[in-house]
C-alpha atoms as a PDB file:
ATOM      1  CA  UNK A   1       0.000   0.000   0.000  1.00  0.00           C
ATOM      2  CA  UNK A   2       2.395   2.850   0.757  1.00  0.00           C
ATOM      3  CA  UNK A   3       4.499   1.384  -2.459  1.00  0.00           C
ATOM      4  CA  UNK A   4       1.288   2.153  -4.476  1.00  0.00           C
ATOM      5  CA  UNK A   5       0.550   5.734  -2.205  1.00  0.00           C
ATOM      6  CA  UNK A   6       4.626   6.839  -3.031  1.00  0.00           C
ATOM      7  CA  UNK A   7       4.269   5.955  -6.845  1.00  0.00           C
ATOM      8  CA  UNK A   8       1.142   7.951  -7.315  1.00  0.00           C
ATOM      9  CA  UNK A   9       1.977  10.862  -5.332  1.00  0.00           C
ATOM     10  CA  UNK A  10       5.486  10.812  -7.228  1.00  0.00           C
ATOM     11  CA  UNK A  11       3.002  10.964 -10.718  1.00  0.00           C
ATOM     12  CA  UNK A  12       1.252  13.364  -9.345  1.00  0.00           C
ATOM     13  CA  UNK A  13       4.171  15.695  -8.406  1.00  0.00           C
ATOM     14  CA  UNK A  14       5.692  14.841 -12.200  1.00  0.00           C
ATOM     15  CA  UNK A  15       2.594  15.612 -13.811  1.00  0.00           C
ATOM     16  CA  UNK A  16       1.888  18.920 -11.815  1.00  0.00           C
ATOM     17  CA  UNK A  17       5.837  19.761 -13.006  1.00  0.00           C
ATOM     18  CA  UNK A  18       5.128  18.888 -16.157  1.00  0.00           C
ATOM     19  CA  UNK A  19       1.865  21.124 -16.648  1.00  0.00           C
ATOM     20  CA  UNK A  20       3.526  23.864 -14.887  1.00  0.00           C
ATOM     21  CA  UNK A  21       6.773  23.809 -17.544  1.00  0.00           C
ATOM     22  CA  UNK A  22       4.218  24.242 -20.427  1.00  0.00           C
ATOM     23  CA  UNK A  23       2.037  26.886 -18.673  1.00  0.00           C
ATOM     24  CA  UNK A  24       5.519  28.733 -18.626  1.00  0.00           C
ATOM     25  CA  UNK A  25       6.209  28.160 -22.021  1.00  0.00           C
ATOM     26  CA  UNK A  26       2.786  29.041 -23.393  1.00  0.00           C
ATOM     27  CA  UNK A  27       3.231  32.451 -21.371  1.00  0.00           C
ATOM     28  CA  UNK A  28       6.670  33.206 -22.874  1.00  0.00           C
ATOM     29  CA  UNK A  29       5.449  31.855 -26.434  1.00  0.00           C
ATOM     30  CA  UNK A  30       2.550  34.693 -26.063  1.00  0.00           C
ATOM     31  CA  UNK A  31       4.412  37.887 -24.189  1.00  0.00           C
ATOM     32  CA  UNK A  32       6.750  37.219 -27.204  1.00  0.00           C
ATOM     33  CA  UNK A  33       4.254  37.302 -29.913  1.00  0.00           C
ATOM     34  CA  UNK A  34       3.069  40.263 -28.486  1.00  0.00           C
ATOM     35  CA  UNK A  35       5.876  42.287 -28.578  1.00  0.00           C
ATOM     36  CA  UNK A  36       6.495  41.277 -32.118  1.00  0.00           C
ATOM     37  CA  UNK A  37       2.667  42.240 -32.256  1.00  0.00           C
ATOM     38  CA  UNK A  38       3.314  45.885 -30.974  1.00  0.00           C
ATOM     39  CA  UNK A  39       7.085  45.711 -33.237  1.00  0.00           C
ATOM     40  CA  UNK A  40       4.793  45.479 -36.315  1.00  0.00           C
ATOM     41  CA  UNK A  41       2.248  48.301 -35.162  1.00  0.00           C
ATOM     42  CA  UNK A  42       4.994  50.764 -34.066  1.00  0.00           C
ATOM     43  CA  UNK A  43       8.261  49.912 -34.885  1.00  0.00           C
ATOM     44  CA  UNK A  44      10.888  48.868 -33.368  1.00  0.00           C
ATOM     45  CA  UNK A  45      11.756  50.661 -29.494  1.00  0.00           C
ATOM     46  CA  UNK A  46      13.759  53.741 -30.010  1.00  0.00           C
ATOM     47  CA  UNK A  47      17.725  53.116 -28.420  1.00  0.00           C
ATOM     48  CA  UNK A  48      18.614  53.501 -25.143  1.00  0.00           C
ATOM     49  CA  UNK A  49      20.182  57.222 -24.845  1.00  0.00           C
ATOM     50  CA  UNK A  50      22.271  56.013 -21.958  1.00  0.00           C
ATOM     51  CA  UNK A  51      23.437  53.085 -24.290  1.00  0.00           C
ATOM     52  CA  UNK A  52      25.916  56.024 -26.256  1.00  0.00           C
ATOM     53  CA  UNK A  53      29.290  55.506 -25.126  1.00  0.00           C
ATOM     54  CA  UNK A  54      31.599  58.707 -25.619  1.00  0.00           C
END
C-alpha cells in the first residue's frame, strides 16, 4: 500500500511539473508574440540614450 501511495503521489508531483513547464512556455510563447505584435504596429523601441558611449 504505501508502495502504491509513493508511486502515485510521485506521478502526481511529475505531472503537476510537467503542466507547470508548459504553462511557462505558453506564457513566454505569447508575451513574445506580443511584442512582435506591438514591433509590427509601431516599430521597433527607439535606443537607449544612456546606451551612447563617448
Amino acid at each position: 500500500m504505501t508502495a502504491h501511495t509513493l508511486a502515485g503521489a510521485g506521478l502526481f508531483l511529475t505531472g503537476g511539473a510537467f503542466f507547470q513547464v508548459i504553462a511557462f512556455g505558453l506564457d513566454a510563447w505569447r508575451e513574445a508574440r506580443r511584442e512582435r505584435q506591438i514591433d509590427d504596429t509601431l516599430g521597433p523601441p527607439a535606443p537607449d540614450p544612456s546606451d551612447n558611449t563617448k
